[in-house]
PDB file of N, CA and C in Angstrom:
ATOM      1  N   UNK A   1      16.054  10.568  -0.224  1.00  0.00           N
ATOM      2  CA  UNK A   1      15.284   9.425  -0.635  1.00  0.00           C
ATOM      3  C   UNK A   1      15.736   9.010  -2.020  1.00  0.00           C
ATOM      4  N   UNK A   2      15.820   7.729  -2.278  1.00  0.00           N
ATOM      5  CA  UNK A   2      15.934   6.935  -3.538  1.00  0.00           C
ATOM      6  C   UNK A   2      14.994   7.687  -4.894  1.00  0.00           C
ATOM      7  N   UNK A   3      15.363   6.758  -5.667  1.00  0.00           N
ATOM      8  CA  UNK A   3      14.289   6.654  -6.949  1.00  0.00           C
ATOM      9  C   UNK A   3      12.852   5.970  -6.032  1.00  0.00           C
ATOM     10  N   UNK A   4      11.947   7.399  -6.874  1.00  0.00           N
ATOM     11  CA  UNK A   4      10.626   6.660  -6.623  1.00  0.00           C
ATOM     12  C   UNK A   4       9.909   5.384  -7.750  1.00  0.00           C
ATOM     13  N   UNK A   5       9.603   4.245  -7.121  1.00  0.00           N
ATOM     14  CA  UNK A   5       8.942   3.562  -8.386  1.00  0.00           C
ATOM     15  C   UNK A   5       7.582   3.330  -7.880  1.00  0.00           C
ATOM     16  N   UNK A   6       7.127   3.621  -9.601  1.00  0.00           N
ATOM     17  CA  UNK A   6       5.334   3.532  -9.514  1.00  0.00           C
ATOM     18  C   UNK A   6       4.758   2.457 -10.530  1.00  0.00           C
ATOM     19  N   UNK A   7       4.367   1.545 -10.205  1.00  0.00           N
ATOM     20  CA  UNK A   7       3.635   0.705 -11.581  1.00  0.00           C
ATOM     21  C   UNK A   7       2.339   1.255 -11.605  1.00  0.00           C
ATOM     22  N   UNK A   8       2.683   1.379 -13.132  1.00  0.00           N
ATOM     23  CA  UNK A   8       1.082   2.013 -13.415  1.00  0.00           C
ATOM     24  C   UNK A   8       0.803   1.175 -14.175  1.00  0.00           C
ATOM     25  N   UNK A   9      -0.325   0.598 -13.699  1.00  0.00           N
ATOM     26  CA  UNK A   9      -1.132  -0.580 -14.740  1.00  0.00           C
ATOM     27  C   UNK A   9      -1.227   0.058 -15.859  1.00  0.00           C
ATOM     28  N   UNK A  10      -2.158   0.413 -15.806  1.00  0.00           N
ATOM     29  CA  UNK A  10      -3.087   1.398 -17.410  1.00  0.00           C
ATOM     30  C   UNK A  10      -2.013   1.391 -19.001  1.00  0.00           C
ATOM     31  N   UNK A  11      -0.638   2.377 -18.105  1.00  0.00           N
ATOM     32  CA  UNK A  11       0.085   2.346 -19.221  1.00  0.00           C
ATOM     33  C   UNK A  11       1.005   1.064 -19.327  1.00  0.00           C
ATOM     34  N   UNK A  12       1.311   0.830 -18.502  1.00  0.00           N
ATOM     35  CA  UNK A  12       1.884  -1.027 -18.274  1.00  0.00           C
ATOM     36  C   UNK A  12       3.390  -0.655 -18.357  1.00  0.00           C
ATOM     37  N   UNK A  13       3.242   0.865 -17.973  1.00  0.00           N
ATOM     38  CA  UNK A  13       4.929   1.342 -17.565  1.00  0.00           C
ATOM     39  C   UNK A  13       5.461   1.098 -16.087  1.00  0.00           C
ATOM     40  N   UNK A  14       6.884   1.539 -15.864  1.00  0.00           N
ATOM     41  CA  UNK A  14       7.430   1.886 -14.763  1.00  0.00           C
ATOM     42  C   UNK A  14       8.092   3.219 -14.670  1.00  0.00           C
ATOM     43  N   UNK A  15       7.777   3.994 -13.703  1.00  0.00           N
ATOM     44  CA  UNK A  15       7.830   5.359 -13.343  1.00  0.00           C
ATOM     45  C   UNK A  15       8.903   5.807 -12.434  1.00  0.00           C
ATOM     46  N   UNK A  16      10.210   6.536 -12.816  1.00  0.00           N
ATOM     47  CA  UNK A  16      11.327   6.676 -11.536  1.00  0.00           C
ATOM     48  C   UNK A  16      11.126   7.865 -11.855  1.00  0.00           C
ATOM     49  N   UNK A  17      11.574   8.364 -10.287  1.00  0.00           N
ATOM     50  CA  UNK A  17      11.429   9.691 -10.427  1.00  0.00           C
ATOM     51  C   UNK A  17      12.465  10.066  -9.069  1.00  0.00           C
ATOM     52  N   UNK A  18      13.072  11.216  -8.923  1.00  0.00           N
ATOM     53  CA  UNK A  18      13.539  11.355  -7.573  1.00  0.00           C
ATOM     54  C   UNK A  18      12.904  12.551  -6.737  1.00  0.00           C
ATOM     55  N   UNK A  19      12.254  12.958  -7.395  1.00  0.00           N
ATOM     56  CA  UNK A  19      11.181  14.079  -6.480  1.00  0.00           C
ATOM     57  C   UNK A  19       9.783  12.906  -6.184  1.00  0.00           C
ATOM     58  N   UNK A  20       9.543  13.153  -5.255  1.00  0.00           N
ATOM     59  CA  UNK A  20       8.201  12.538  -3.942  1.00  0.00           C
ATOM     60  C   UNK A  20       7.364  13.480  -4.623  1.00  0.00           C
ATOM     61  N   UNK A  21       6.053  13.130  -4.907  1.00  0.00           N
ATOM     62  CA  UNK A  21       5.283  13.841  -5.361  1.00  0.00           C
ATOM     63  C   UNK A  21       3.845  13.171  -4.438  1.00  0.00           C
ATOM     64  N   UNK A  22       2.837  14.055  -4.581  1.00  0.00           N
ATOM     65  CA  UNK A  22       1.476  13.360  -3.918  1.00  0.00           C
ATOM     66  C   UNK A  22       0.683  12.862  -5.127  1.00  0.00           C
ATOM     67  N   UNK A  23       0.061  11.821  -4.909  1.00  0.00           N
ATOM     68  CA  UNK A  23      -0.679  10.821  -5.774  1.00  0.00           C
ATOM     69  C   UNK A  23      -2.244  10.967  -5.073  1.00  0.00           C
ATOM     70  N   UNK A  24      -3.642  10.710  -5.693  1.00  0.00           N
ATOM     71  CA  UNK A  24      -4.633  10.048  -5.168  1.00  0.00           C
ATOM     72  C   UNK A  24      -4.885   8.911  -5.266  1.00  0.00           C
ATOM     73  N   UNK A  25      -5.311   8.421  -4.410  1.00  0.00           N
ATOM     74  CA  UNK A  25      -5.403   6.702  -4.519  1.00  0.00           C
ATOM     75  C   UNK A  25      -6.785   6.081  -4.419  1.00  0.00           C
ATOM     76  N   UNK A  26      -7.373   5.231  -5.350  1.00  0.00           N
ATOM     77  CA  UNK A  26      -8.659   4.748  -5.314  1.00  0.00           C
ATOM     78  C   UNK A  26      -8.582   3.151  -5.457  1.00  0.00           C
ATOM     79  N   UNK A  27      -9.581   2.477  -4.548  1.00  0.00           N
ATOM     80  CA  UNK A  27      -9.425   1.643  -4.056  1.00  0.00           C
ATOM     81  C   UNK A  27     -10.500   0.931  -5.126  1.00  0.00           C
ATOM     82  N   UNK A  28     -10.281  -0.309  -5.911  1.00  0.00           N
ATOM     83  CA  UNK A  28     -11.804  -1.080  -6.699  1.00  0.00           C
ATOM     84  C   UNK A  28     -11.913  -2.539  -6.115  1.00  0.00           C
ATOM     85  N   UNK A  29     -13.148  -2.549  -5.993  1.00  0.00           N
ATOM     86  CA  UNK A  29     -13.238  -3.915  -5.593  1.00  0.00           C
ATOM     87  C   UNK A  29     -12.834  -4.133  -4.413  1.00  0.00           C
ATOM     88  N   UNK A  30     -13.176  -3.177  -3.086  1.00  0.00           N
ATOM     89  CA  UNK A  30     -12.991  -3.496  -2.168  1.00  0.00           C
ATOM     90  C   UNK A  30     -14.046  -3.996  -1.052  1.00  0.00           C
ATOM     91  N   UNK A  31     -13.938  -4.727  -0.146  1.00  0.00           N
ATOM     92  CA  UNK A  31     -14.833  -5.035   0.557  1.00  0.00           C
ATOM     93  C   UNK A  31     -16.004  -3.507   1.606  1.00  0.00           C
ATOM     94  N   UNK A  32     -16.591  -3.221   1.557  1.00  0.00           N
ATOM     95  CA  UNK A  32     -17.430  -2.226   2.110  1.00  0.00           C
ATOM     96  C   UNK A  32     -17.195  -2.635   3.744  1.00  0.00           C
ATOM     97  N   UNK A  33     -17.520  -4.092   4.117  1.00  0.00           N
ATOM     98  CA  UNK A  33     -17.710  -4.268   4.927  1.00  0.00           C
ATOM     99  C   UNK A  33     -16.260  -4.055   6.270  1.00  0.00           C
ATOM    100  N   UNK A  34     -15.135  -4.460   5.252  1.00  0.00           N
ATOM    101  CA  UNK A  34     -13.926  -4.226   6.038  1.00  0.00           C
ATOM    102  C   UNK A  34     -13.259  -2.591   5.984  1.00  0.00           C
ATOM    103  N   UNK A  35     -13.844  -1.761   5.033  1.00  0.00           N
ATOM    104  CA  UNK A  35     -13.759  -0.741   5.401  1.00  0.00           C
ATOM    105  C   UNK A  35     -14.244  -0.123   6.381  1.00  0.00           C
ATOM    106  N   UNK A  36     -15.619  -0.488   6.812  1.00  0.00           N
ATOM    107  CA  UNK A  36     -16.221   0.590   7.829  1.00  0.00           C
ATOM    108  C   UNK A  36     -15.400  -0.178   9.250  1.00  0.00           C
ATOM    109  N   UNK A  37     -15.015  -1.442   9.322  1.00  0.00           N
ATOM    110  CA  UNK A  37     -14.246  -1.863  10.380  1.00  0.00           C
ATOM    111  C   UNK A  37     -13.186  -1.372  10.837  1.00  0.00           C
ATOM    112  N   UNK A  38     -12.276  -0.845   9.647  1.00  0.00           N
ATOM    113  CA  UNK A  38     -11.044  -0.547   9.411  1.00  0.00           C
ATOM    114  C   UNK A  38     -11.333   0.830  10.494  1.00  0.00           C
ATOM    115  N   UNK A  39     -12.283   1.517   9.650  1.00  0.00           N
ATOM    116  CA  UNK A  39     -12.455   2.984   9.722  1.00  0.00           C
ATOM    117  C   UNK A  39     -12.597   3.430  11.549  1.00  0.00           C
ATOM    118  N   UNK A  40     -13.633   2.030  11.957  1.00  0.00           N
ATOM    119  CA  UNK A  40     -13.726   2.077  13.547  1.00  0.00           C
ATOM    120  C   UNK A  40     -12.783   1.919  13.842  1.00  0.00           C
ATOM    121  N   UNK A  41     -12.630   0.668  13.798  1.00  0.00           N
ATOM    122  CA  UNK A  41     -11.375  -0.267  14.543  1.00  0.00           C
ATOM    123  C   UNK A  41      -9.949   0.550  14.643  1.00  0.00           C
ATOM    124  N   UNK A  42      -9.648   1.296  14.125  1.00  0.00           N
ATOM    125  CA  UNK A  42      -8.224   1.778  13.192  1.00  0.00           C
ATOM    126  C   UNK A  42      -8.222   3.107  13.214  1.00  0.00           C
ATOM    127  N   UNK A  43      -8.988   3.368  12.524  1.00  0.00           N
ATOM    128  CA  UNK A  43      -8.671   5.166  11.953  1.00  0.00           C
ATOM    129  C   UNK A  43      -9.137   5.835  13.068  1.00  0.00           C
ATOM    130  N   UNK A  44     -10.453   5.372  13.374  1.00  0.00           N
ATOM    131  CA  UNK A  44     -11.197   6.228  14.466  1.00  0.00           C
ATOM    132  C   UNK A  44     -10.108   5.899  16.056  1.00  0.00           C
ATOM    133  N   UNK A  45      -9.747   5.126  16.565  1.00  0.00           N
ATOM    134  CA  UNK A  45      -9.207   5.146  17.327  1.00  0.00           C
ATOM    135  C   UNK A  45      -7.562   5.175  17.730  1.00  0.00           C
ATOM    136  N   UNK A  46      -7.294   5.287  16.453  1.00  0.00           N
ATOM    137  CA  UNK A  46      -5.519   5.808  16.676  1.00  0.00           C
ATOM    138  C   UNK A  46      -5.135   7.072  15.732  1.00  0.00           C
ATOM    139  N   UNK A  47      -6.179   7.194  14.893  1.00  0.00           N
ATOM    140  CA  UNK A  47      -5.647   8.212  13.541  1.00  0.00           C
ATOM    141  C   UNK A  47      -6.804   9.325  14.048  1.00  0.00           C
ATOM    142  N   UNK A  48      -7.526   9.518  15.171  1.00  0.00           N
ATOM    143  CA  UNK A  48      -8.659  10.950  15.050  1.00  0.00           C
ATOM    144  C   UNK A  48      -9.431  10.789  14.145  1.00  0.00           C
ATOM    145  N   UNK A  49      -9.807   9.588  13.729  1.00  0.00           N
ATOM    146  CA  UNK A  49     -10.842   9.593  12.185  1.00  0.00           C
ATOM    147  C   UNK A  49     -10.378   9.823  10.946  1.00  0.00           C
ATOM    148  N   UNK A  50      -8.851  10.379  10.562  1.00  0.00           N
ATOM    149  CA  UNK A  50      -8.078  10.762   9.480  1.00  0.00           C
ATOM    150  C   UNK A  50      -7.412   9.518   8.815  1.00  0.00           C
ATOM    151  N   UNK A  51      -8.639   8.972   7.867  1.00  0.00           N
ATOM    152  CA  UNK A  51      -8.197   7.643   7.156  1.00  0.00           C
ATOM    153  C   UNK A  51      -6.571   7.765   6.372  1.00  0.00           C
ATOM    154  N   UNK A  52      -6.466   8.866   5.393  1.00  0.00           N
ATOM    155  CA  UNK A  52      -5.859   9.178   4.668  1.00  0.00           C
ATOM    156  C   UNK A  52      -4.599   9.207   5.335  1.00  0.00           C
ATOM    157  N   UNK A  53      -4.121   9.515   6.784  1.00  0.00           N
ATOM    158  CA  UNK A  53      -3.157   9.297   7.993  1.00  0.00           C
ATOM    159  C   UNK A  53      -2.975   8.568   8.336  1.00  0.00           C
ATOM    160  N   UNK A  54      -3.870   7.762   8.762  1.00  0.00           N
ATOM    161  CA  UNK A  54      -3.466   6.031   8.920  1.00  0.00           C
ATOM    162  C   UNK A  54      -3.298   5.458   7.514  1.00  0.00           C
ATOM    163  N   UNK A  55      -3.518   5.252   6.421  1.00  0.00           N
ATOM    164  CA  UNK A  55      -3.206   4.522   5.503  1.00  0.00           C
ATOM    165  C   UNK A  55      -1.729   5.083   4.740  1.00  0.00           C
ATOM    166  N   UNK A  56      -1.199   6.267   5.077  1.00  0.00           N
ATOM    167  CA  UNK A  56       0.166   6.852   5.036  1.00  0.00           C
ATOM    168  C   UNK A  56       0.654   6.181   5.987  1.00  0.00           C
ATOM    169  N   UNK A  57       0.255   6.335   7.202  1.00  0.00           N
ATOM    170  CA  UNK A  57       1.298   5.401   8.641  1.00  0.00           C
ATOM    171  C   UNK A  57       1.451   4.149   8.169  1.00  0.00           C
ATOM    172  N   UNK A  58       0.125   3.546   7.874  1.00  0.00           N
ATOM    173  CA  UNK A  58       0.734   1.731   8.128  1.00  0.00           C
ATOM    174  C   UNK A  58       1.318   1.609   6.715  1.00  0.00           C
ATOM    175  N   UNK A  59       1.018   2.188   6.118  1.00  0.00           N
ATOM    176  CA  UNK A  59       2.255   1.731   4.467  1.00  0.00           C
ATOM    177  C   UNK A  59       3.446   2.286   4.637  1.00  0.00           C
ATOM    178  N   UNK A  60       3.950   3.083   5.404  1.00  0.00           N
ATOM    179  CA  UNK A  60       5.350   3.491   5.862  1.00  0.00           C
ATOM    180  C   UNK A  60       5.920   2.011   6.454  1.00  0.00           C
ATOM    181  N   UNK A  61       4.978   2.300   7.698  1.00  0.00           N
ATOM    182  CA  UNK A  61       5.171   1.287   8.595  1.00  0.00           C
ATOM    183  C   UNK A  61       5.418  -0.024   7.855  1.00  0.00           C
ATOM    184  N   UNK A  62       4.794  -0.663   7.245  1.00  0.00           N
ATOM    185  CA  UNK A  62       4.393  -2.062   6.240  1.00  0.00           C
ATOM    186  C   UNK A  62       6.504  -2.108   5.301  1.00  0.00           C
ATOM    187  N   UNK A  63       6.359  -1.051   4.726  1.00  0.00           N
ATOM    188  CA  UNK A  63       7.189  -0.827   4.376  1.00  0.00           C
ATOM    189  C   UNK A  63       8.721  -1.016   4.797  1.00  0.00           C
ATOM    190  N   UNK A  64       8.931   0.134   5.526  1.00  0.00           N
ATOM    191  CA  UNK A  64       9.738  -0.338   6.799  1.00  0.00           C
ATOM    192  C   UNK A  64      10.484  -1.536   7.753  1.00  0.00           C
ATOM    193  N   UNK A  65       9.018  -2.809   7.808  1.00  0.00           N
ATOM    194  CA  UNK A  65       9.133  -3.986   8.182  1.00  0.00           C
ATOM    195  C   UNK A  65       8.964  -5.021   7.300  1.00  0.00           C
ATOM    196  N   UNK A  66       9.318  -4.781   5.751  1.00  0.00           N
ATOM    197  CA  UNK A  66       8.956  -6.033   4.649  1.00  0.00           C
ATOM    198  C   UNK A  66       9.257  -6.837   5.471  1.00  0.00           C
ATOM    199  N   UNK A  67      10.320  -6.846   5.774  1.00  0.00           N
ATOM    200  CA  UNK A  67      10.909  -8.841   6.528  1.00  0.00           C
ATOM    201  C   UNK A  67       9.973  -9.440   7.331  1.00  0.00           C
ATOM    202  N   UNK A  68       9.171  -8.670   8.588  1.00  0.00           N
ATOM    203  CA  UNK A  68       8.080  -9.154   9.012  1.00  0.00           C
ATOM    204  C   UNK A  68       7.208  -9.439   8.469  1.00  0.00           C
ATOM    205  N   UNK A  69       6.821  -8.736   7.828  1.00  0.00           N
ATOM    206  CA  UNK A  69       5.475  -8.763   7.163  1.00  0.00           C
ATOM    207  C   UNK A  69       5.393 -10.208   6.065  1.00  0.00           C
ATOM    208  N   UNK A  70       6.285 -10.027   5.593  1.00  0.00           N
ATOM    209  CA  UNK A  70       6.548 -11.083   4.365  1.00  0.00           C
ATOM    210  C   UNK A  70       6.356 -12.244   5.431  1.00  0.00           C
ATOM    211  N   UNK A  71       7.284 -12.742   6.148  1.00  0.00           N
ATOM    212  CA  UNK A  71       7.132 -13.749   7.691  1.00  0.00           C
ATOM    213  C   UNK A  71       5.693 -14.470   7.918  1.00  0.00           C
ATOM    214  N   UNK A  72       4.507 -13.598   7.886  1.00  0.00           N
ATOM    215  CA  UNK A  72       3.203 -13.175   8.045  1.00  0.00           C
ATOM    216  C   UNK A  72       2.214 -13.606   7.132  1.00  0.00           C
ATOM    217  N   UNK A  73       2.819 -13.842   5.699  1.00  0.00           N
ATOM    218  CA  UNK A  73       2.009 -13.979   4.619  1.00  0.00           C
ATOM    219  C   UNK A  73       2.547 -15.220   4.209  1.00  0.00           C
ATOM    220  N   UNK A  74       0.982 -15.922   3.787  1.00  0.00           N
ATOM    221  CA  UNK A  74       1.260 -17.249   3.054  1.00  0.00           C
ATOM    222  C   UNK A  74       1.462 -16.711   1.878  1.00  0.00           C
ATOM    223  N   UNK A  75       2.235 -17.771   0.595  1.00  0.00           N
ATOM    224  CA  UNK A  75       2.402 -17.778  -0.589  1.00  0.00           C
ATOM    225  C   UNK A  75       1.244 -17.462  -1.352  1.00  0.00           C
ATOM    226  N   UNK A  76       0.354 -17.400  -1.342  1.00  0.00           N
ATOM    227  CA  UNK A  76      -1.000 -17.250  -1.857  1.00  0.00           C
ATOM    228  C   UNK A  76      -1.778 -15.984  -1.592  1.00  0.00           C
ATOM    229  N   UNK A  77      -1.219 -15.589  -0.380  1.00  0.00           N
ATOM    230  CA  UNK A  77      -1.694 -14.389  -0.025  1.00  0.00           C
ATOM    231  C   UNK A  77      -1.167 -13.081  -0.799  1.00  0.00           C
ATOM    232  N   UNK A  78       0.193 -12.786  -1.446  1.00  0.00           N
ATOM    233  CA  UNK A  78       0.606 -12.474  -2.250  1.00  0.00           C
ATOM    234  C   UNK A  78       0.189 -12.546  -3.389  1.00  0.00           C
ATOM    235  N   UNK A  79      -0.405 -11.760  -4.497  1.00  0.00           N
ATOM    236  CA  UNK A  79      -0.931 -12.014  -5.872  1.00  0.00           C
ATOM    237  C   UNK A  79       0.180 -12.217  -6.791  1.00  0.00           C
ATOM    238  N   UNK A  80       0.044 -12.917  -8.189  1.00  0.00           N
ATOM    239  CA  UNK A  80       1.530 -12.881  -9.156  1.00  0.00           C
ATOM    240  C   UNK A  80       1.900 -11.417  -9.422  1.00  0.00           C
ATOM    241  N   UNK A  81       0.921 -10.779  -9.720  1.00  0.00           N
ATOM    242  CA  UNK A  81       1.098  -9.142 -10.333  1.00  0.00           C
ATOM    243  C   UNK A  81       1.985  -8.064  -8.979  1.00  0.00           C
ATOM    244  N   UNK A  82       1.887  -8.625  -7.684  1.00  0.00           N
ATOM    245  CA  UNK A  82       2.731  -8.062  -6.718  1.00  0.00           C
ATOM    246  C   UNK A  82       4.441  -8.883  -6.685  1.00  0.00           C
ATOM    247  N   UNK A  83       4.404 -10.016  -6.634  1.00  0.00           N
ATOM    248  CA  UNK A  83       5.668 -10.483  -6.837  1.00  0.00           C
ATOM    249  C   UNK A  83       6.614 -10.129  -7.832  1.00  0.00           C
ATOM    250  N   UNK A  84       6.246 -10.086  -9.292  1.00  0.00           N
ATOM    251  CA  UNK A  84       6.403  -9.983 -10.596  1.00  0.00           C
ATOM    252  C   UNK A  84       6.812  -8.455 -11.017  1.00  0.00           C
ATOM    253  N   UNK A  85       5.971  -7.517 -10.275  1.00  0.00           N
ATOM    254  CA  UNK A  85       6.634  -5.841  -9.970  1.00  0.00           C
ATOM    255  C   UNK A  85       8.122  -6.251  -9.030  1.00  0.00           C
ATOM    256  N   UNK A  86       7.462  -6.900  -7.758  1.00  0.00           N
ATOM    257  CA  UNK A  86       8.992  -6.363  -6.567  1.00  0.00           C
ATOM    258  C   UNK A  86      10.213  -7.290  -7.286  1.00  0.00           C
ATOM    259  N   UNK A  87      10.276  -8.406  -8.176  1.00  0.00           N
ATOM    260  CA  UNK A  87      11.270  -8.979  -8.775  1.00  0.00           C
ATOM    261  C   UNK A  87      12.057  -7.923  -9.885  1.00  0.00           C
ATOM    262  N   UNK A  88      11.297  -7.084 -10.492  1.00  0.00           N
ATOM    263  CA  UNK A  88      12.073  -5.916 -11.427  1.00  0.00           C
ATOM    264  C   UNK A  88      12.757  -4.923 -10.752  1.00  0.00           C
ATOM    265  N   UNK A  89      12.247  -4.981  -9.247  1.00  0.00           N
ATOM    266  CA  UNK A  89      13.207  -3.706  -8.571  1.00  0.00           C
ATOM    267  C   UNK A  89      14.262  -4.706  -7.846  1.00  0.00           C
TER     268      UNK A  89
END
């Protein structure tokens, strides 16, 4: 695997690294309501209830298929602070 890159807000750095390391991830400001959907809809029925497994799968996955995905998304749907990171790599 490549250089890993991490934007970390807080310090308003960029992080390479070539060892994969595990991170925790916390979500702010998210909708409650599309989580517990997610959680049915999604986790519970393809992941065994193991959120933390499905949200590793589909960001592989997501990953994997930028070209689609990008295809998929209006201009707006994209925030500046996501464009503005993937333009430095």
């Amino acid at each position: 695997m490549g250089n890993l890159w991490l934007y970390m807000r807080k310090a308003g750095s960029v992080l390479a690294t070539k060892d994969d390391f595990s991170v925790d991830l916390i979500l702010h400001d998210f909708s409650a309501s599309l989580l517990v959907e997610f959680a049915e809809k999604i986790v519970r029925s393809y992941y065994s209830g193991n959120m933390s497994a499905a949200i590793k799968d589909l960001m592989q996955k997501t990953v994997s298929e930028e070209g689609l995905v990008l295809t998929h998304l209006k201009p707006n749907d994209v925030s500046n602070s996501i464009q503005n990171v993937k333009r430095e790599h």
